[in-house]
PDB file of N, CA and C in Angstrom:
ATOM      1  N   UNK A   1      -0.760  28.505 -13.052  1.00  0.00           N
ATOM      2  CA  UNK A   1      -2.076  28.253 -12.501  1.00  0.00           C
ATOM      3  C   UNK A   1      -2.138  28.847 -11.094  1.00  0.00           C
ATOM      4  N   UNK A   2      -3.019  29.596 -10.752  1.00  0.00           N
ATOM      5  CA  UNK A   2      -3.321  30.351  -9.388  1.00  0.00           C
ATOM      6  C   UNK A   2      -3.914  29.533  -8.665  1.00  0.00           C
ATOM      7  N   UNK A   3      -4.802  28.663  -8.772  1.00  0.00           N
ATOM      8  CA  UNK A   3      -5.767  27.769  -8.364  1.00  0.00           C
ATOM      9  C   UNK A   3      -7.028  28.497  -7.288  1.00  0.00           C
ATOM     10  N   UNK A   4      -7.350  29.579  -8.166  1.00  0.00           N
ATOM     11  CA  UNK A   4      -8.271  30.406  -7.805  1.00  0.00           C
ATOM     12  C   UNK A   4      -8.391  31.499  -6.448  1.00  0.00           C
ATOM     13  N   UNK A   5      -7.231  31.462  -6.757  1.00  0.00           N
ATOM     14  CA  UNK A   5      -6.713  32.587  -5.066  1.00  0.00           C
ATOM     15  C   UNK A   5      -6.997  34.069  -5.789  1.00  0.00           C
ATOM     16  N   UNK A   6      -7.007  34.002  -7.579  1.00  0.00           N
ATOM     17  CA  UNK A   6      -7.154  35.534  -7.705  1.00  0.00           C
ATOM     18  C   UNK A   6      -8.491  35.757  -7.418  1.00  0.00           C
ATOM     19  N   UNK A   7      -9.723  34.746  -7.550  1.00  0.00           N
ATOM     20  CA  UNK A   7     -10.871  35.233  -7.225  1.00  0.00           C
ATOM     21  C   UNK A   7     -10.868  36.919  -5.564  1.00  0.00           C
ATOM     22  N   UNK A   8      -9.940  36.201  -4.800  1.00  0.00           N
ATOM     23  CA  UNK A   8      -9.819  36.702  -3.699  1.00  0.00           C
ATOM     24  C   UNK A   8      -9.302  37.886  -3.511  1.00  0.00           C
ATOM     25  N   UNK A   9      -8.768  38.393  -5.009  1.00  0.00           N
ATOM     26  CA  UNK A   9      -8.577  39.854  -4.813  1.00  0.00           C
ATOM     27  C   UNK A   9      -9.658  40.903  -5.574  1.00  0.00           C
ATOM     28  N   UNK A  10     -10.894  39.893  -5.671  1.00  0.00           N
ATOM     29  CA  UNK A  10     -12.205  41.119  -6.245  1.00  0.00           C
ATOM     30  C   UNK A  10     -13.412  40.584  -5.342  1.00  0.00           C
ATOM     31  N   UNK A  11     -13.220  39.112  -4.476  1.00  0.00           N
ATOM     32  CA  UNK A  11     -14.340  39.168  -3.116  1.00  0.00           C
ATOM     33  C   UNK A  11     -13.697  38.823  -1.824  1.00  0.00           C
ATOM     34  N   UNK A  12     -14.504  39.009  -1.042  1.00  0.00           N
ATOM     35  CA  UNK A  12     -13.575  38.961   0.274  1.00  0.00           C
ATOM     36  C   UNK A  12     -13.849  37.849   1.071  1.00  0.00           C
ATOM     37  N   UNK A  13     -14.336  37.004   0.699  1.00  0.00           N
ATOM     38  CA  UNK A  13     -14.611  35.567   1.151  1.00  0.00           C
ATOM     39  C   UNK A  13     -15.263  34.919  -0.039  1.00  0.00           C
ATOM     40  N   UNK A  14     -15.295  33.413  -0.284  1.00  0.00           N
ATOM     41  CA  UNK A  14     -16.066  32.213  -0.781  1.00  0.00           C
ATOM     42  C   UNK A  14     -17.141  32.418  -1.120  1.00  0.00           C
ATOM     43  N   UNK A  15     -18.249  32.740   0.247  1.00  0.00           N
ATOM     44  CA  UNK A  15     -19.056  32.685  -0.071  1.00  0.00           C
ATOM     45  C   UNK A  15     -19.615  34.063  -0.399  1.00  0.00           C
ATOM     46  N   UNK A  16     -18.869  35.097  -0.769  1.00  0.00           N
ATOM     47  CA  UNK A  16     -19.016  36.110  -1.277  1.00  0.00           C
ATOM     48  C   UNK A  16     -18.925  36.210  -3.281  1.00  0.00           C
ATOM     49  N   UNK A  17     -18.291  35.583  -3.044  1.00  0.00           N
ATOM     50  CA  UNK A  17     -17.958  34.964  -5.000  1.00  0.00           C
ATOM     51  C   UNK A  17     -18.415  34.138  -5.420  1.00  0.00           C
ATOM     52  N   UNK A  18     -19.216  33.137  -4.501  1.00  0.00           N
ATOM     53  CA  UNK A  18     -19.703  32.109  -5.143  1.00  0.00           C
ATOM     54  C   UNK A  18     -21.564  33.257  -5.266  1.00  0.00           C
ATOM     55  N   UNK A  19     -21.756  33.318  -4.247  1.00  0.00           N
ATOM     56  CA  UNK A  19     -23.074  34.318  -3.920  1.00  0.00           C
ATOM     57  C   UNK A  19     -23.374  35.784  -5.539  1.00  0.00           C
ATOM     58  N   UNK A  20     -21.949  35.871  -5.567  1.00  0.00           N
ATOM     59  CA  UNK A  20     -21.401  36.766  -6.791  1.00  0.00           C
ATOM     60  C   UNK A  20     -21.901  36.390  -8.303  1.00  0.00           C
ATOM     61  N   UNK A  21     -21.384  35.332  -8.345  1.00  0.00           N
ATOM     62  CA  UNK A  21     -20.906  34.745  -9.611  1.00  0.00           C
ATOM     63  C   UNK A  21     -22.025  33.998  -9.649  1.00  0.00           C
ATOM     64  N   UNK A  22     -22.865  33.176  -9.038  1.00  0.00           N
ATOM     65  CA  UNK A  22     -24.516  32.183  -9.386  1.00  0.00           C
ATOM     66  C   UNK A  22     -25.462  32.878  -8.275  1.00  0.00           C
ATOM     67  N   UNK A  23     -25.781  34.279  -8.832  1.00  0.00           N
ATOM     68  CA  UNK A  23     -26.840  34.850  -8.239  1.00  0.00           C
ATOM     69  C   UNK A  23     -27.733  34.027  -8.123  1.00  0.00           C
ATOM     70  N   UNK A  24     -28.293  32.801  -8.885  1.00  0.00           N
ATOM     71  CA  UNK A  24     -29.741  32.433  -9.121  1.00  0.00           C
ATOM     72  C   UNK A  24     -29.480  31.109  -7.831  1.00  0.00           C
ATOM     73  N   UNK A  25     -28.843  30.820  -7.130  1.00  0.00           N
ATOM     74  CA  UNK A  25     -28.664  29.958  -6.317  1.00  0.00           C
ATOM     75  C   UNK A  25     -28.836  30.606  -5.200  1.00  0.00           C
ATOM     76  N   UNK A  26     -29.413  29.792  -3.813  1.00  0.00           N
ATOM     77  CA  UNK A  26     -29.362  30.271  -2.576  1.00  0.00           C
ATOM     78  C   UNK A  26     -28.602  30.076  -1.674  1.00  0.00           C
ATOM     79  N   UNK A  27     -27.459  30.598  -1.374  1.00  0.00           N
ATOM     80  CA  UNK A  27     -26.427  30.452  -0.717  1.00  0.00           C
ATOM     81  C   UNK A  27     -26.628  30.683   0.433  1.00  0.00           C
ATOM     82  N   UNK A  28     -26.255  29.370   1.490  1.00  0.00           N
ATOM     83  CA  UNK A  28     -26.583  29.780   3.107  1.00  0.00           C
ATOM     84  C   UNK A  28     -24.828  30.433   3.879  1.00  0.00           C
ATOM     85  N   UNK A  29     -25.031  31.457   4.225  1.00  0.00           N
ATOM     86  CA  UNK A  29     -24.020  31.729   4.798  1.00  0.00           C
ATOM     87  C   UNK A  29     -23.715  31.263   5.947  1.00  0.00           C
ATOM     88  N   UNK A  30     -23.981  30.591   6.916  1.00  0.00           N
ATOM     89  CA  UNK A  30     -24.210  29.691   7.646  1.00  0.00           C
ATOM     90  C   UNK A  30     -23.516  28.425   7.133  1.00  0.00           C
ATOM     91  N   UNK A  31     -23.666  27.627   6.653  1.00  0.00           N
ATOM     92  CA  UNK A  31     -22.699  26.955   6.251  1.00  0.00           C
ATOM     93  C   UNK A  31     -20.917  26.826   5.557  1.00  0.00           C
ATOM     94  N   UNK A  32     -21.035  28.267   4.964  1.00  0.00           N
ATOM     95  CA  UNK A  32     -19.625  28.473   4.783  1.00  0.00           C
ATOM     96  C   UNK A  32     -18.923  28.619   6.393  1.00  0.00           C
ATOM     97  N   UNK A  33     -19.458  29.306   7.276  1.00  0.00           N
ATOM     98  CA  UNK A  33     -19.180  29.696   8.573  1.00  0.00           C
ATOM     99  C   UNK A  33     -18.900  28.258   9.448  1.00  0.00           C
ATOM    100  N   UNK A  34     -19.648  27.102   9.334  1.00  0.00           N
ATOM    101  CA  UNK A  34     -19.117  25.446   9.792  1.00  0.00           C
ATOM    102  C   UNK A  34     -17.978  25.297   9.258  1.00  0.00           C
ATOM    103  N   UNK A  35     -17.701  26.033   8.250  1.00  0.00           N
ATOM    104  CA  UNK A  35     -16.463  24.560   7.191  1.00  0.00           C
ATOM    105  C   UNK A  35     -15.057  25.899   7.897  1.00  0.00           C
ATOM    106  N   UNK A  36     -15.632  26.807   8.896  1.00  0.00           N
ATOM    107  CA  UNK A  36     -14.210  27.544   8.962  1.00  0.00           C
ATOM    108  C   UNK A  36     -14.251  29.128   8.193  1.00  0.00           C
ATOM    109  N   UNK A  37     -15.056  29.253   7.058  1.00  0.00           N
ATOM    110  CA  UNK A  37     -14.518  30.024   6.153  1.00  0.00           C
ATOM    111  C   UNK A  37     -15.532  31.103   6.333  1.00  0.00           C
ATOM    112  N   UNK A  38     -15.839  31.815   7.393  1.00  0.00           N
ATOM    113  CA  UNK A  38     -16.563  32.926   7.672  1.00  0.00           C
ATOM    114  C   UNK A  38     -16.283  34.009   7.393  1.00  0.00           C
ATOM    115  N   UNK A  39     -17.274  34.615   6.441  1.00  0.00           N
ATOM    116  CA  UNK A  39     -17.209  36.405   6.138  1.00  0.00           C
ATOM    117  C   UNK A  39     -16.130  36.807   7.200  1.00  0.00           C
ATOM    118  N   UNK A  40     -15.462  37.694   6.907  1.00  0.00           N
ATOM    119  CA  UNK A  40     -14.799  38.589   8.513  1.00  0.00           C
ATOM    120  C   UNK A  40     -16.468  39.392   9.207  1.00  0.00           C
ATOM    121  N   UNK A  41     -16.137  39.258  10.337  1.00  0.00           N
ATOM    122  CA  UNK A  41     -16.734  39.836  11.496  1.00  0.00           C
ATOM    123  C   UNK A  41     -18.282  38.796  10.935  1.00  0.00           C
ATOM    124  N   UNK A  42     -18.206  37.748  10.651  1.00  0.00           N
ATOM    125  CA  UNK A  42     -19.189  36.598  10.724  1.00  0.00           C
ATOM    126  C   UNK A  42     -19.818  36.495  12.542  1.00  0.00           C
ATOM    127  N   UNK A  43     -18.978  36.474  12.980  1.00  0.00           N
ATOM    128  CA  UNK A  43     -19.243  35.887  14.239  1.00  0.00           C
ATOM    129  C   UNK A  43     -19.841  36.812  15.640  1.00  0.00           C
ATOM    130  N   UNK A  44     -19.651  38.086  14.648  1.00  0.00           N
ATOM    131  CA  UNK A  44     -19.708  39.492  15.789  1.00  0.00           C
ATOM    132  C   UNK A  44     -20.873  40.040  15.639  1.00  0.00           C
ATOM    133  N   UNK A  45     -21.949  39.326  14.633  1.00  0.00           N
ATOM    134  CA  UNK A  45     -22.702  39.536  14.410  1.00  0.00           C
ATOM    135  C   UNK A  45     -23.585  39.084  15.034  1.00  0.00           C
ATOM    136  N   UNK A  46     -24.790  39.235  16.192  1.00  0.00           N
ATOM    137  CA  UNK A  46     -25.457  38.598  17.510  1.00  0.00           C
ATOM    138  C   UNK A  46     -26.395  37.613  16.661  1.00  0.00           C
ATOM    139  N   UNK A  47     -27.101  38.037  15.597  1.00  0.00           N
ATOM    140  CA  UNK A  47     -28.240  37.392  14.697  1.00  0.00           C
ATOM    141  C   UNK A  47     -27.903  35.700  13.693  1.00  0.00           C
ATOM    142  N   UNK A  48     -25.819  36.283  13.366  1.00  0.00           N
ATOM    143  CA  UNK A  48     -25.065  34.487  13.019  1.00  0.00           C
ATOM    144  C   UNK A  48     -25.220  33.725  14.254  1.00  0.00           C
ATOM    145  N   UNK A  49     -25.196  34.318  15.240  1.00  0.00           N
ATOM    146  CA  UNK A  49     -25.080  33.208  16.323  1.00  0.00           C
ATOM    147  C   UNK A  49     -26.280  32.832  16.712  1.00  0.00           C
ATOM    148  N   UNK A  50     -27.775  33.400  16.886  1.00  0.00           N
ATOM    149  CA  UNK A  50     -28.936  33.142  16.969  1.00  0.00           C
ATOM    150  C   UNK A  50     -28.965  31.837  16.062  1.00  0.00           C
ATOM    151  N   UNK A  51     -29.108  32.504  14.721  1.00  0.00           N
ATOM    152  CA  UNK A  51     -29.295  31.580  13.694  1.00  0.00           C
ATOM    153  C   UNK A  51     -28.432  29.866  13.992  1.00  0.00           C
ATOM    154  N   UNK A  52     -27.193  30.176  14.194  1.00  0.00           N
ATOM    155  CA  UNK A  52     -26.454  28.810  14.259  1.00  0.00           C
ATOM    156  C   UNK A  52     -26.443  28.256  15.718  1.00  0.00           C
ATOM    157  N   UNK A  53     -27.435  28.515  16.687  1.00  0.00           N
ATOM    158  CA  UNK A  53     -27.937  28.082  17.821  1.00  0.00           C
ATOM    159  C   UNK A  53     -29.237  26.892  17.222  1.00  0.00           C
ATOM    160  N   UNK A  54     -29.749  27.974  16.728  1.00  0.00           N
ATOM    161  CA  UNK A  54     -31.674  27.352  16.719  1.00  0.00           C
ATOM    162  C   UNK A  54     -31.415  25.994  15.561  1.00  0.00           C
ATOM    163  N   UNK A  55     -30.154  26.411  14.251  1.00  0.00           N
ATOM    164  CA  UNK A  55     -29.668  25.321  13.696  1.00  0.00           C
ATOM    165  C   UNK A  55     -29.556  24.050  14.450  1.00  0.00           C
ATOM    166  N   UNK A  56     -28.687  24.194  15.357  1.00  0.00           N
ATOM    167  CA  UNK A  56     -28.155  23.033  16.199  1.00  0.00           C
ATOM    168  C   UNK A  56     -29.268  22.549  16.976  1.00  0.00           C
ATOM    169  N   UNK A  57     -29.865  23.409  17.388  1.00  0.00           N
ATOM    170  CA  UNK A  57     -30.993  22.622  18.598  1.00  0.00           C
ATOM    171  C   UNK A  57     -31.455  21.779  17.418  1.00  0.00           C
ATOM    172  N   UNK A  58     -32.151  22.126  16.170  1.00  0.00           N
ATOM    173  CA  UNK A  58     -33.050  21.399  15.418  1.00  0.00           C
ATOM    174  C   UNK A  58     -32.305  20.322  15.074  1.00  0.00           C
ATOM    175  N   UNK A  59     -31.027  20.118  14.772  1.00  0.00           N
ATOM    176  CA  UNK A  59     -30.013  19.198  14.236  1.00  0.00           C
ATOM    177  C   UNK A  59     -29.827  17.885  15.941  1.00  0.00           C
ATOM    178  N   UNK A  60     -29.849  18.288  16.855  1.00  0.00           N
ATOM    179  CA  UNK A  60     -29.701  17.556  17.832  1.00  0.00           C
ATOM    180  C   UNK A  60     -31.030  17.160  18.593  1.00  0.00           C
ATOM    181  N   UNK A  61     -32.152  17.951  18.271  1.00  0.00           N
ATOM    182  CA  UNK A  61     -33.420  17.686  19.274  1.00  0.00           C
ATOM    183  C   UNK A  61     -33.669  18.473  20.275  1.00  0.00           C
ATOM    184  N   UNK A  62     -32.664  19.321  20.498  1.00  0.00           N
ATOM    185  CA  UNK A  62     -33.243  20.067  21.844  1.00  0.00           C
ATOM    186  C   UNK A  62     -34.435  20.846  21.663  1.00  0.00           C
ATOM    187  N   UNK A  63     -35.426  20.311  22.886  1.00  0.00           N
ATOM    188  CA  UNK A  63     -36.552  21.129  23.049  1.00  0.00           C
ATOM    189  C   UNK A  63     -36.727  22.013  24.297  1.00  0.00           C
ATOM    190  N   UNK A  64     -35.769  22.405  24.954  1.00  0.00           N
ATOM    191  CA  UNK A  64     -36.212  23.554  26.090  1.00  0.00           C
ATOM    192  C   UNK A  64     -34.577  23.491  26.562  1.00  0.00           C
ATOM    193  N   UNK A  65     -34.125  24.362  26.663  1.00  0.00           N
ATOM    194  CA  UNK A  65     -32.792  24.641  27.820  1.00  0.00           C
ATOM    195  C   UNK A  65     -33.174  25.714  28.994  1.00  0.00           C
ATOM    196  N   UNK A  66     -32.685  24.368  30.233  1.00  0.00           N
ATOM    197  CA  UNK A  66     -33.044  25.133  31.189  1.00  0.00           C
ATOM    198  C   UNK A  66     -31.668  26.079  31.529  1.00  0.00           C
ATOM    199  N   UNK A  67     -31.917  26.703  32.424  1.00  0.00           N
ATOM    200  CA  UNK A  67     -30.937  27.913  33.412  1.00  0.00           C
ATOM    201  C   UNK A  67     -30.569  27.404  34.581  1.00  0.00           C
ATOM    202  N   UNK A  68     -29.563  27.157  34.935  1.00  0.00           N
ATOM    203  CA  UNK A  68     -29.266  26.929  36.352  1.00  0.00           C
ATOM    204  C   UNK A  68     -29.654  28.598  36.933  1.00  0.00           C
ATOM    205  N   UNK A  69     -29.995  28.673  38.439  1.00  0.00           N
ATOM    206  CA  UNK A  69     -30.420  29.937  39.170  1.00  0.00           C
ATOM    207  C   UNK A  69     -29.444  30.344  38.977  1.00  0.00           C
ATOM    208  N   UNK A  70     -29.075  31.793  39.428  1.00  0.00           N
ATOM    209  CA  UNK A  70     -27.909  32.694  39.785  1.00  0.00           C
ATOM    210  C   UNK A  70     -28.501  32.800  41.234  1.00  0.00           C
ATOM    211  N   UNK A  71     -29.507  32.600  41.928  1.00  0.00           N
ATOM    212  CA  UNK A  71     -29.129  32.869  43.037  1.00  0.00           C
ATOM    213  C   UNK A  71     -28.879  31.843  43.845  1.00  0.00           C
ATOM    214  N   UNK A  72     -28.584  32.348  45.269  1.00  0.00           N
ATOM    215  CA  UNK A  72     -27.643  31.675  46.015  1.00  0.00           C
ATOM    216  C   UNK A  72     -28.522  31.715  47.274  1.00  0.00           C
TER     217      UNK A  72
END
C-alpha cells in the first residue's frame, strides 16, 4: 500500500489532483495554502497574498488599516 504518495508522481501538489480528478467541484486554492500544503511558488505570487489578506480582514472584522507616517 503506497497510501497515495503515487498520486504525487503525475500532480505536483493536492490540490492539483484533487482539482484533477473532480473537475466538477470548486476547489479554493487558498485553503490548501492554510493547512501548509501550497502549490510551489504559492506564495510568490502578489495576487495569493492579496486574496489571503482581504480573507482575513473579512474573517476578523477589520474595516480600515491605518499607516503609521514615515515621516519624521
Amino acid at each position: 500500500m503506497q497510501g497515495g504518495s503515487e498520486l504525487f508522481r503525475y500532480y505536483k501538489s493536492l490540490y492539483h489532483a484533487l482539482k484533477a480528478i473532480y473537475p466538477e467541484f470548486s476547489w479554493e486554492i487558498s485553503r490548501f495554502a492554510a493547512l501548509g500544503n501550497a502549490p510551489h511558488a504559492f506564495w510568490k505570487d502578489k495576487q495569493n497574498w492579496l486574496a489571503a489578506l482581504d480573507k482575513a480582514e473579512q474573517r476578523i472584522g477589520i474595516k480600515q488599516v491605518l499607516l503609521p507616517s514615515l515621516e519624521t
